[in-house]
N, C-alpha and C. Protein backbone atom coordinates (compact mmCIF):
# COMPACT_ATOMS: atom_id res chain seq x y z
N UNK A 1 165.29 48.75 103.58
CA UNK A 1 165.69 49.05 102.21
C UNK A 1 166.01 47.75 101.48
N UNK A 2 165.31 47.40 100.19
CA UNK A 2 165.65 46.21 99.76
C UNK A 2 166.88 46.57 98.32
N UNK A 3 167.14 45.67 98.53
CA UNK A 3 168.88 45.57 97.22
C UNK A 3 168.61 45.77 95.72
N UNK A 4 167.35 45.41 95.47
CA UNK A 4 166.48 45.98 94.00
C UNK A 4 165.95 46.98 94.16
N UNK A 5 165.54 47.75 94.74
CA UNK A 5 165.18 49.12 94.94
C UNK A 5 165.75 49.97 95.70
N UNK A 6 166.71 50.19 95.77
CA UNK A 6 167.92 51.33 96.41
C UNK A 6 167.22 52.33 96.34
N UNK A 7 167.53 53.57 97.31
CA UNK A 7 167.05 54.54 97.78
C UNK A 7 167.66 55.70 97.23
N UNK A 8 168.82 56.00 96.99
CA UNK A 8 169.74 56.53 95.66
C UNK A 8 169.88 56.93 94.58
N UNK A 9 169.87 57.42 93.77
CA UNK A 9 170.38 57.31 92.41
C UNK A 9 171.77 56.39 92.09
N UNK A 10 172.50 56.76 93.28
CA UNK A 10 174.16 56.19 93.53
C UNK A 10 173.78 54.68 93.20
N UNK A 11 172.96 54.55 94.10
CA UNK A 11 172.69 53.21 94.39
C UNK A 11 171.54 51.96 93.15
N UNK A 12 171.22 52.97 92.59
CA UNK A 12 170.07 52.34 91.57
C UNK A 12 171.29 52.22 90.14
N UNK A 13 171.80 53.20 90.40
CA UNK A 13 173.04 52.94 89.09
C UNK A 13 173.72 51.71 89.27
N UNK A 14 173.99 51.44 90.76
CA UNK A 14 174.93 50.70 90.63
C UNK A 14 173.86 49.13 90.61
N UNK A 15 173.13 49.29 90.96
CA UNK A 15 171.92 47.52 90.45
C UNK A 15 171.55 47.75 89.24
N UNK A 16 171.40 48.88 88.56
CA UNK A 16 171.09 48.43 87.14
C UNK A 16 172.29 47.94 86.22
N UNK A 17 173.43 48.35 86.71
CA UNK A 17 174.72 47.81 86.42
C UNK A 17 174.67 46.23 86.66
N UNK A 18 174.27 46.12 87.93
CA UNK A 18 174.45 44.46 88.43
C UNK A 18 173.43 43.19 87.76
N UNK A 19 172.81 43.90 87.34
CA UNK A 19 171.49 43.62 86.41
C UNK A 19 171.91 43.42 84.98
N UNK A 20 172.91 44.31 84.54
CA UNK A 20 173.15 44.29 82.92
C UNK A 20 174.10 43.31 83.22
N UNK A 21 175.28 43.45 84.14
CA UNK A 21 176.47 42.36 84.05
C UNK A 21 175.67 41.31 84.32
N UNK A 22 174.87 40.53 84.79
CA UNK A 22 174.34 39.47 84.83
C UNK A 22 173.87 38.92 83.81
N UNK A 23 173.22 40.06 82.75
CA UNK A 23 172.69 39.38 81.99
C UNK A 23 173.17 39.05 80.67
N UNK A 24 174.53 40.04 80.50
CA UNK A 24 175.67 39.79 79.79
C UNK A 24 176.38 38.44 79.83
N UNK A 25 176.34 38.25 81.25
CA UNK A 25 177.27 36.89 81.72
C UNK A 25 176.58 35.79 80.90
N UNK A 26 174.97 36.01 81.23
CA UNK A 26 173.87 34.68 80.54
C UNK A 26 174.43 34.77 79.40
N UNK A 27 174.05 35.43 78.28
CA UNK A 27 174.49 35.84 77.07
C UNK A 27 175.97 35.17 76.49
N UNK A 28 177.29 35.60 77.31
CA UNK A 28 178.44 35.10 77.31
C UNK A 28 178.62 33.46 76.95
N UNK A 29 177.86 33.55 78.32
CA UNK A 29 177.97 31.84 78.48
C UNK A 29 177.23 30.74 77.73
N UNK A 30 175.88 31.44 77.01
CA UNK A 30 175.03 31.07 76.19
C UNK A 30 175.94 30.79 74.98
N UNK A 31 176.82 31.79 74.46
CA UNK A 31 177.61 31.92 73.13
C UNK A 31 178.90 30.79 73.03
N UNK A 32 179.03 30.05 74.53
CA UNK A 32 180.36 29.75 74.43
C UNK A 32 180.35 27.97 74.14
N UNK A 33 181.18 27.91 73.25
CA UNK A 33 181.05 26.92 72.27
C UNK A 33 182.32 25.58 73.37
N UNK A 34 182.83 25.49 74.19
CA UNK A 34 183.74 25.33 75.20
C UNK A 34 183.82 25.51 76.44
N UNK A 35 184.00 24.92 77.64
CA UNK A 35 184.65 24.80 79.02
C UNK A 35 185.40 26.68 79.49
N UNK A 36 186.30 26.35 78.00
CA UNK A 36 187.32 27.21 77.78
C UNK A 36 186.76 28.60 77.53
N UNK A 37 185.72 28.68 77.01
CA UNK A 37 185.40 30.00 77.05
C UNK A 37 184.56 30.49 77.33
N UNK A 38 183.77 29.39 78.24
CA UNK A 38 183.17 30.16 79.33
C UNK A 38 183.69 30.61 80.13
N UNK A 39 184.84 30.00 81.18
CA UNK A 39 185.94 30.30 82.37
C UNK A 39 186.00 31.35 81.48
N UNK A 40 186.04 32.14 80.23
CA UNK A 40 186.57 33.28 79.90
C UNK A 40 186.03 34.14 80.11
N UNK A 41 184.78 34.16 79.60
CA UNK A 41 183.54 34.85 79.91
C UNK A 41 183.42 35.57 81.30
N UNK A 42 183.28 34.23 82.59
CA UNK A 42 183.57 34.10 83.68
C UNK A 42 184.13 34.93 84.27
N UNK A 43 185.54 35.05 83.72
CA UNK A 43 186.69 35.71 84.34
C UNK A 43 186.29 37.24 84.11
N UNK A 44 185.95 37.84 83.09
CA UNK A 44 185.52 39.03 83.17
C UNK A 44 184.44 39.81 83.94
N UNK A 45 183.77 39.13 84.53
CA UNK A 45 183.14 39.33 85.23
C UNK A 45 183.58 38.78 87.34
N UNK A 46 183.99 37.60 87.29
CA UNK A 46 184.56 37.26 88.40
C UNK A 46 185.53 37.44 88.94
N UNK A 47 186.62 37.79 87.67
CA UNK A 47 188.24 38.17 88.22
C UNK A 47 188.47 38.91 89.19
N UNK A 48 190.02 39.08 89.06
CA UNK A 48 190.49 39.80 90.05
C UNK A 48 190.14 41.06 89.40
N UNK A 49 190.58 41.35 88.39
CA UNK A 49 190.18 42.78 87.09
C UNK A 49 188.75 42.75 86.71
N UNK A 50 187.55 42.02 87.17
CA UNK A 50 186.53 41.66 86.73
C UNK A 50 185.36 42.41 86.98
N UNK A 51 184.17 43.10 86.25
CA UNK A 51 183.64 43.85 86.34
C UNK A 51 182.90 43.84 87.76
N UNK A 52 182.39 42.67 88.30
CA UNK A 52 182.29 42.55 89.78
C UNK A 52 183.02 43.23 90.80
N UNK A 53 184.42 42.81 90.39
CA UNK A 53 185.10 43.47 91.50
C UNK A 53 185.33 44.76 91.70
N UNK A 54 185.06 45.64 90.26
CA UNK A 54 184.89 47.29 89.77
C UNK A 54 183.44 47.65 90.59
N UNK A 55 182.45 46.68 90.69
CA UNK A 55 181.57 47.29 91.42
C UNK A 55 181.70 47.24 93.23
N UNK A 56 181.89 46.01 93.12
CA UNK A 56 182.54 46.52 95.38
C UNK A 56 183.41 47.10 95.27
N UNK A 57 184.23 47.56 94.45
CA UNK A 57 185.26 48.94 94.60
C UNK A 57 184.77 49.99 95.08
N UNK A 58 183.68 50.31 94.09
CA UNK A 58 182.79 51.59 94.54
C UNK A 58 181.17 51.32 95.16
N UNK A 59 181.42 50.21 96.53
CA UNK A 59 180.87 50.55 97.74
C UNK A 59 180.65 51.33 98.36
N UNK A 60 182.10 52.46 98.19
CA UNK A 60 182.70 53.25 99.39
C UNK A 60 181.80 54.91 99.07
N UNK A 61 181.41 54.75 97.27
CA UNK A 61 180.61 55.64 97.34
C UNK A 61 179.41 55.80 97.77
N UNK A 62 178.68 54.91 98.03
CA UNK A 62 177.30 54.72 98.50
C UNK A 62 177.15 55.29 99.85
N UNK A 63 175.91 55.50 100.03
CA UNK A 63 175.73 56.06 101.69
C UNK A 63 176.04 54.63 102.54
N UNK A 64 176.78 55.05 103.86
CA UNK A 64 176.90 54.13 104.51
C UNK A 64 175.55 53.00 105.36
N UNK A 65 173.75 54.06 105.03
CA UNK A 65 173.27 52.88 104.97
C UNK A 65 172.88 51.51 104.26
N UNK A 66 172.97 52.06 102.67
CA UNK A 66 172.95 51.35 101.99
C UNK A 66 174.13 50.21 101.34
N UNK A 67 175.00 50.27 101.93
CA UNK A 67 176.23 49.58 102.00
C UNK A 67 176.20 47.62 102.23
N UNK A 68 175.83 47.80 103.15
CA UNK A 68 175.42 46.51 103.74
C UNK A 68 174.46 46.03 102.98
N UNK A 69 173.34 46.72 102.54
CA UNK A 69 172.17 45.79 101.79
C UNK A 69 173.02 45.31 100.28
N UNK A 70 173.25 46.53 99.39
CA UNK A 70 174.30 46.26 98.34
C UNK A 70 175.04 45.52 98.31
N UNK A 71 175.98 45.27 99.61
CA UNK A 71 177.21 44.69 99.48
C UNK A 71 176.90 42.90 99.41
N UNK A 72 175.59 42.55 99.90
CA UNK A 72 174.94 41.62 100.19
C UNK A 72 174.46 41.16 98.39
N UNK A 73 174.10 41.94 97.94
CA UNK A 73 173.28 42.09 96.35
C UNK A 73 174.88 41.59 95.74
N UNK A 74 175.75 41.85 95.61
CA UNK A 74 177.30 42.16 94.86
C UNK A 74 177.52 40.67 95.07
N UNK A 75 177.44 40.08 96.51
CA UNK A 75 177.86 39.17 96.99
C UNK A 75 176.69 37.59 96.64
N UNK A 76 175.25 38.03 96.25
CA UNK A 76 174.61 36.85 96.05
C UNK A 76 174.65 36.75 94.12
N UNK A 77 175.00 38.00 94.17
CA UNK A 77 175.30 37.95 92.46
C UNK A 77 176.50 37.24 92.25
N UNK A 78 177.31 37.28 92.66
CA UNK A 78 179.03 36.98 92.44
C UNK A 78 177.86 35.62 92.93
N UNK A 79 177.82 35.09 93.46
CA UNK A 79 177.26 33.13 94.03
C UNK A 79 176.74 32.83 92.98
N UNK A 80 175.51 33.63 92.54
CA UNK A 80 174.60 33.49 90.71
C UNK A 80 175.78 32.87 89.80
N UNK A 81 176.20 33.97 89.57
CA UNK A 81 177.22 33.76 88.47
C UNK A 81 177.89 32.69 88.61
N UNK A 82 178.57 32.50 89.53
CA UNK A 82 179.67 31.15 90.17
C UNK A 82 178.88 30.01 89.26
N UNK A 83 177.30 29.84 90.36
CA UNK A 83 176.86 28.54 89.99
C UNK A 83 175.98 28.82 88.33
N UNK A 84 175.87 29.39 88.38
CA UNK A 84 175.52 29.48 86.22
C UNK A 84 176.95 29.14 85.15
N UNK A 85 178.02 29.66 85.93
CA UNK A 85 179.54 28.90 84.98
C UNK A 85 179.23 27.54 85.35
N UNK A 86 179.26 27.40 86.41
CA UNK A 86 179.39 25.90 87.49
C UNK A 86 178.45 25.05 86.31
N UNK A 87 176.89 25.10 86.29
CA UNK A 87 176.00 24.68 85.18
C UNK A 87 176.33 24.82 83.89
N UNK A 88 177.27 25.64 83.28
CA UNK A 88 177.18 25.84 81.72
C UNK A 88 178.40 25.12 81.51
N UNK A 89 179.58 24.95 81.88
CA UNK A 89 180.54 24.22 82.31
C UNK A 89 180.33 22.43 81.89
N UNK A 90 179.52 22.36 83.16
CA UNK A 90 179.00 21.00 83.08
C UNK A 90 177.94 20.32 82.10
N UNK A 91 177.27 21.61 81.54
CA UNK A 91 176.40 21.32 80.47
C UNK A 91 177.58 21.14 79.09
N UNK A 92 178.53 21.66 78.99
CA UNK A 92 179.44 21.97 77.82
C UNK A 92 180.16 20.58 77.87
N UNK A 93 180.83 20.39 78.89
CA UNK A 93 181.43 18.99 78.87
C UNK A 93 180.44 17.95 78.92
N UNK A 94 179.73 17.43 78.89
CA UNK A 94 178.39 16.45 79.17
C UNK A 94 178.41 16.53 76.93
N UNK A 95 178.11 17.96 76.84
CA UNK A 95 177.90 18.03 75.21
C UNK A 95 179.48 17.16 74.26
N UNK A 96 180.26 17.11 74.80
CA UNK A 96 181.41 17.03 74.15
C UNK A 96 181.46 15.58 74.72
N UNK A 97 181.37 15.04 75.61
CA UNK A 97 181.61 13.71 75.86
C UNK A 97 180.49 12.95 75.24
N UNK A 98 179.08 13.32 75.02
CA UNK A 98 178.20 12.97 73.90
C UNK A 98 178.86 12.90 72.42
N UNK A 99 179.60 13.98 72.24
CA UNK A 99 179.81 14.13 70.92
C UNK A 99 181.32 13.10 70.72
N UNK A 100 181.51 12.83 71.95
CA UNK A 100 182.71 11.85 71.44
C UNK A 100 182.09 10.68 71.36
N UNK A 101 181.10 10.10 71.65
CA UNK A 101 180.42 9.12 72.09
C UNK A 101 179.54 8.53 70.34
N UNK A 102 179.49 9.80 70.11
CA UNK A 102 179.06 9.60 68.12
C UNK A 102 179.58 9.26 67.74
N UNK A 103 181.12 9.07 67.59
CA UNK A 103 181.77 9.23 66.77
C UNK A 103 181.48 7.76 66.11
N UNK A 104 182.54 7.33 65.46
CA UNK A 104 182.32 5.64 64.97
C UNK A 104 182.86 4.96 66.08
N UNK A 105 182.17 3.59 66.15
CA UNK A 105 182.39 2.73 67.32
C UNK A 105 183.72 2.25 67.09
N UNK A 106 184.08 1.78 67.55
CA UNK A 106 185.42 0.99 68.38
C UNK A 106 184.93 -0.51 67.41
N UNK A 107 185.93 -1.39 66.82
CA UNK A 107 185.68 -2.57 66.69
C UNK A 107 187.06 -4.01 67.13
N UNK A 108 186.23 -3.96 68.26
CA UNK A 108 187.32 -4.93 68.64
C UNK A 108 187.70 -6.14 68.08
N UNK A 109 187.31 -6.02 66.81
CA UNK A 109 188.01 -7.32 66.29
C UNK A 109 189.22 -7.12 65.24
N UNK A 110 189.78 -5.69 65.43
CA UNK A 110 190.84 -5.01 64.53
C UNK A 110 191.80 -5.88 65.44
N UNK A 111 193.02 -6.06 64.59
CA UNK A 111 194.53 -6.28 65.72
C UNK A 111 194.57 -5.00 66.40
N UNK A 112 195.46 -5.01 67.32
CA UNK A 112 195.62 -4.13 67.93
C UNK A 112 196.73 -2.86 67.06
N UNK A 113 196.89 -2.08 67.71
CA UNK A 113 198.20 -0.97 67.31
C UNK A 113 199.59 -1.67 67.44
N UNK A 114 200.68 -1.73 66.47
CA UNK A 114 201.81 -1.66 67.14
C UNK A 114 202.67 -1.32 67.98
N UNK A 115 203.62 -1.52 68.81
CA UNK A 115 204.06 -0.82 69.71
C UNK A 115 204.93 -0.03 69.11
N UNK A 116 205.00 1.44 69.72
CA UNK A 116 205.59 2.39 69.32
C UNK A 116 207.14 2.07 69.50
N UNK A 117 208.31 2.80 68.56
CA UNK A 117 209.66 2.40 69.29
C UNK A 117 209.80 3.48 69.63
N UNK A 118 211.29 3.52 69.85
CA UNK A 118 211.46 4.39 70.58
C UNK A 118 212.55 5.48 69.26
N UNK A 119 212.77 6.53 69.73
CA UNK A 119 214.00 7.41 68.68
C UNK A 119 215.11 6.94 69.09
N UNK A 120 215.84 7.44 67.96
CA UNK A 120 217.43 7.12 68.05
C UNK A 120 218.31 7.84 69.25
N UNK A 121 219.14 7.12 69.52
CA UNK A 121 219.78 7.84 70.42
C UNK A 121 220.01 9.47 69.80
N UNK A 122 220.93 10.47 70.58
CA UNK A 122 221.18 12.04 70.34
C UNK A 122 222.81 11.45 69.11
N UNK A 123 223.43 10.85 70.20
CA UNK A 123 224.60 10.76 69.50
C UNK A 123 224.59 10.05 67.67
N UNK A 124 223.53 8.95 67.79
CA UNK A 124 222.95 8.58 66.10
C UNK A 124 222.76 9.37 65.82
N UNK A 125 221.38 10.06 65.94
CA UNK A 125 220.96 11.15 65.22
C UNK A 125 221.65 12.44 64.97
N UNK A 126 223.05 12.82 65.64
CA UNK A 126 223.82 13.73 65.08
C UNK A 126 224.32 13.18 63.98
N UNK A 127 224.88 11.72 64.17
CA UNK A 127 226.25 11.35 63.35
C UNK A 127 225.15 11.68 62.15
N UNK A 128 224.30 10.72 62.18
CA UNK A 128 222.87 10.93 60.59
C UNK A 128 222.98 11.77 59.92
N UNK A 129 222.98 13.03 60.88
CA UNK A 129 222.71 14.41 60.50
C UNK A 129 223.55 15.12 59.63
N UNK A 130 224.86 14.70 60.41
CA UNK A 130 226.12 14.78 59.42
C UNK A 130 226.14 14.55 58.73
N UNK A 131 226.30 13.13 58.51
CA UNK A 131 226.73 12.07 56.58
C UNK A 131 225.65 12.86 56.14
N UNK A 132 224.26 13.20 56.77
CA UNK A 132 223.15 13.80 55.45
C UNK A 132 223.59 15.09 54.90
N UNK A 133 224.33 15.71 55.70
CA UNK A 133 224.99 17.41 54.90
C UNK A 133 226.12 17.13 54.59
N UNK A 134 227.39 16.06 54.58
CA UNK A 134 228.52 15.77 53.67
C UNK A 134 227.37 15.17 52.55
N UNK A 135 227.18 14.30 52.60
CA UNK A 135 226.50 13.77 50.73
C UNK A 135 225.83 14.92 50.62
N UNK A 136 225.19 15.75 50.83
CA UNK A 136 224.55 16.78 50.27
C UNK A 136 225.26 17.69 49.89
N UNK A 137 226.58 17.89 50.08
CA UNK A 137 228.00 18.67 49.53
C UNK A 137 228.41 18.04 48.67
N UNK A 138 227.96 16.77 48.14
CA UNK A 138 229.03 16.26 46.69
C UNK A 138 229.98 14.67 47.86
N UNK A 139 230.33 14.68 48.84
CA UNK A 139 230.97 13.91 49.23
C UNK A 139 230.84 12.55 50.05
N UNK A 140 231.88 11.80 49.80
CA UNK A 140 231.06 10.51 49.63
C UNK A 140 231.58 9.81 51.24
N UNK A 141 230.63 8.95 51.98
CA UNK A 141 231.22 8.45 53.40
C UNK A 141 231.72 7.03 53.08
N UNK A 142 232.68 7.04 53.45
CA UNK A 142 233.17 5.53 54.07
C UNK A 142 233.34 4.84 55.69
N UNK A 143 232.65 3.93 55.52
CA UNK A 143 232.80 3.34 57.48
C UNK A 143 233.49 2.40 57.18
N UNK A 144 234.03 2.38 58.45
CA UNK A 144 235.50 1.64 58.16
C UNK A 144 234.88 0.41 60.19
N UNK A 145 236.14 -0.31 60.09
CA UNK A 145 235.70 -1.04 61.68
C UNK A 145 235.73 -0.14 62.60
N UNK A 146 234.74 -0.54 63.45
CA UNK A 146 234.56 0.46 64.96
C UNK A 146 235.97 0.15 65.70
N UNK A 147 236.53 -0.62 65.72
CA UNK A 147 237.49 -0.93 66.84
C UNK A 147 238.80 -1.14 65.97
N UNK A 148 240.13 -0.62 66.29
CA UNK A 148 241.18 -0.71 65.00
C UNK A 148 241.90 -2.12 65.96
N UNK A 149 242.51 -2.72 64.83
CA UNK A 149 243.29 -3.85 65.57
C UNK A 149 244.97 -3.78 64.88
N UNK A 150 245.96 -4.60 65.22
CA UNK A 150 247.15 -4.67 64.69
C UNK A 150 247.56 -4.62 63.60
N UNK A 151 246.13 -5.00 62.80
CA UNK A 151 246.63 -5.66 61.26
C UNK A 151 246.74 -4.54 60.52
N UNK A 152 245.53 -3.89 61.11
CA UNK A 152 245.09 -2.81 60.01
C UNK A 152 246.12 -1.41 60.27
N UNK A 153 246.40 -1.45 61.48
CA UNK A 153 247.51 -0.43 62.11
C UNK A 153 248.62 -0.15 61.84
N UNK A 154 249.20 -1.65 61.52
CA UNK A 154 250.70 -1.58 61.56
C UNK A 154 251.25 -2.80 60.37
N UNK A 155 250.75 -4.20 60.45
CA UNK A 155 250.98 -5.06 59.23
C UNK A 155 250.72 -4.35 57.79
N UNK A 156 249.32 -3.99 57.77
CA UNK A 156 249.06 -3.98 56.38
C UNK A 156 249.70 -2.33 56.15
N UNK A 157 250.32 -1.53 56.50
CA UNK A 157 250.96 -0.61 55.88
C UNK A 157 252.46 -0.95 55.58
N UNK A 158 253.31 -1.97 55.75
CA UNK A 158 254.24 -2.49 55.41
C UNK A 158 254.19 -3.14 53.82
């Protein structure tokens, strides 16, 4: 009994099925503009939830001679598919690293970039945050010395 011509009805349903998901997958993967959505494509068909796996589910309906030939068909299809993402994949990234490759050249005779700094500490950027919503209330800041000394403490209020 060969895996394209099942002996069945059970069994012819279920390859003309394996036949359409395949050629859906082409289709899929043909449409997909990304890496990203092919693996998507992919997944609907390869997943764990994936129409593949809906078909070896219902193995169990088939006659138990035709089991083994099928299960063999399920199993070189699921490999198809693998290596057609595997190819469209690699065709998609190959396209995009071309297309970065257009872009405008590089001229190394620009200076370079500056070096980035770094942000303010948490504790600056609160105090900031503050004085910016007192003046935004009408009120005005005064800074006075970080460190108090004698004069200012105790002389000059005499």
């Amino acid at each position: 009994m060969d895996a394209r011509h099942p002996a069945t009805p059970e069994a012819r349903g279920l390859s003309a099925e394996l036949d359409a998901l395949l050629d859906r997958l082409d289709a899929d993967l043909a449409a997909a503009r990304n890496p990203e959505e092919a693996r998507g494509a992919a997944a609907k068909l390869l997943g764990r939830k994936g129409a593949l796996t809906a078909l070896q589910k219902q193995l169990g309906s088939l006659p138990a001679a035709e089991r083994p030939a099928f299960g063999a068909a399920l199993n070189a299809a699921r490999q198809r598919a693998a290596e057609r993402l595997d190819h469209r994949i690699a065709e998609l990234e190959r396209q995009a690293f071309e297309r970065s490759l257009a872009g405008p050249p590089l001229d190394p005779t620009l200076p370079p970039r500056g070096p980035r700094l770094g942000h303010p500490h948490p504790l600056a950027q609160t105090m900031h945050d503050i004085v910016e919503i007192f003046v935004g209330m009408g009120f005005q800041v005064a800074e006075g010395p970080e460190v108090e000394d004698d004069f200012h403490n105790f002389e000059a209020l005499a």
